[in-house]
Protein backbone atom coordinates (compact mmCIF):
# COMPACT_ATOMS: atom_id res chain seq x y z
CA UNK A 1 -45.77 5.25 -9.34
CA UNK A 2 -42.93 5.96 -6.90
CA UNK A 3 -42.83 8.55 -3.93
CA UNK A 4 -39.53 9.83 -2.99
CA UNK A 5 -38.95 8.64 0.97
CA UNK A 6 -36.53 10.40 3.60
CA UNK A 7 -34.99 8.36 6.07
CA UNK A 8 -33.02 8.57 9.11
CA UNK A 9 -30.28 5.81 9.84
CA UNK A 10 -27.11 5.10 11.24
CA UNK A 11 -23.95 5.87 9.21
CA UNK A 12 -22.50 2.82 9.41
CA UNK A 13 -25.76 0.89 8.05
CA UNK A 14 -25.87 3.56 5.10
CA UNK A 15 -22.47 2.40 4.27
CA UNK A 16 -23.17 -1.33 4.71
CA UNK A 17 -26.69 -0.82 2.41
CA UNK A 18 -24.09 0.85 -0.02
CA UNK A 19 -21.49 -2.05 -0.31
CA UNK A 20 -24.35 -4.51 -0.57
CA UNK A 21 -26.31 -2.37 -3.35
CA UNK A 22 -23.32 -2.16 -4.94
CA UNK A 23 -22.30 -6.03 -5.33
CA UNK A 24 -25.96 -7.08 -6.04
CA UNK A 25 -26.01 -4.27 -8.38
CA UNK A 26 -29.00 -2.61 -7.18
CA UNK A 27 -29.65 0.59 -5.88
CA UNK A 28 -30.16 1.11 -1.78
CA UNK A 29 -34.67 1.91 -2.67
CA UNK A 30 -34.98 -1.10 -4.80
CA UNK A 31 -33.49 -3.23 -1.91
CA UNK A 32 -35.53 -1.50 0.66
CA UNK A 33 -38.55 -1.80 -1.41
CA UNK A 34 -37.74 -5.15 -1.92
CA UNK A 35 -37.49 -6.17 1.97
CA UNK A 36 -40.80 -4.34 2.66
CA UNK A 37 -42.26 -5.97 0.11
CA UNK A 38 -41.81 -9.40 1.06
CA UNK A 39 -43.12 -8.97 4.83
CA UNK A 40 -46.59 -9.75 5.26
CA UNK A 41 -49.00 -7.78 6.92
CA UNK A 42 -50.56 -10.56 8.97
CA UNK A 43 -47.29 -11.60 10.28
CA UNK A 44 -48.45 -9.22 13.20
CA UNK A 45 -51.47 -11.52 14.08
CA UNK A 46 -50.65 -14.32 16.59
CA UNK A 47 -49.31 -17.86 14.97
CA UNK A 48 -50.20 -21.26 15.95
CA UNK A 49 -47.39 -22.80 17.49
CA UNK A 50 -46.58 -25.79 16.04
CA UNK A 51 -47.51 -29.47 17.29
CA UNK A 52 -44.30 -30.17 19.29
CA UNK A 53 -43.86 -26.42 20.59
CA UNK A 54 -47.80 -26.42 21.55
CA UNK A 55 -46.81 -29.38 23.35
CA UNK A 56 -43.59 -28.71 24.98
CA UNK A 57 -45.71 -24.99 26.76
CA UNK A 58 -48.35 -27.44 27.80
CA UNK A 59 -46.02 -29.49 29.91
CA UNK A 60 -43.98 -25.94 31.02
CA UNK A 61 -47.56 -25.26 32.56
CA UNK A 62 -47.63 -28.45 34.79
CA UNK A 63 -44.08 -27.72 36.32
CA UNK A 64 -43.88 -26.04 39.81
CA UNK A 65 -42.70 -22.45 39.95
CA UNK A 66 -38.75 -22.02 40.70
CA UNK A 67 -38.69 -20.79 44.07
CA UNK A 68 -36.83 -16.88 44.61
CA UNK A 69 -34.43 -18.12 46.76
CA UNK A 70 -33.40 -21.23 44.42
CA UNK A 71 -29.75 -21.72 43.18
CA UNK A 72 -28.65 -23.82 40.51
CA UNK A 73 -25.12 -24.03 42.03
CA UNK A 74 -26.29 -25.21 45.11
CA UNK A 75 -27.82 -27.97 43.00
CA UNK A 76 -24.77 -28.46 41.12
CA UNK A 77 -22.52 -28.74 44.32
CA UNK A 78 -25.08 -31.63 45.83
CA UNK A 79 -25.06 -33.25 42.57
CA UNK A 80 -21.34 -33.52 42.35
CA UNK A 81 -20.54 -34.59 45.77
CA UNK A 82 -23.18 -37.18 45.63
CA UNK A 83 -21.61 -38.44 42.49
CA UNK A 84 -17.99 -38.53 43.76
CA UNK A 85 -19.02 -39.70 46.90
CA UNK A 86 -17.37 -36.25 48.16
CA UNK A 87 -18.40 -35.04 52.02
């Protein structure tokens, strides 16, 4: 069974949905239905990260705070002249 839907977008993405039904040869519902379709409803429940990412926030935890008043430029000067033996 299929229910008639009303929607509100911007003109230019009406047009773009248009070109794009028309080269897949489809009509604009059938690609919206499709897209719908294929999200999942428990994509909205938190994920796992995976192994490496788990373990990249658990060292981000162990690492001091970046202080307000802290420059990277500053950093980048001192780094430079100490390099290039520069005064």
């Amino acid at each position: 069974m299929t229910t008639k839907l009303t929607l509100s977008i911007d003109s230019r993405v009406v047009a773009k949905a248009r070109r794009i039904s028309k080269l897949r040869k489809t009509s604009i519902s059938a690609m919206v239905a499709h897209y719908i379709a294929s999200i999942h409803e428990d994509e909205e429940e938190e994920t796992t990260p995976a192994p490496l990412t788990q373990h990249v926030l658990e060292l981000a935890q162990k690492v001091k705070p970046v202080p307000d008043d802290w420059d990277y430029r500053d950093e980048l000067s001192d780094a430079i002249a100490e390099r290039y033996d520069v005064k």
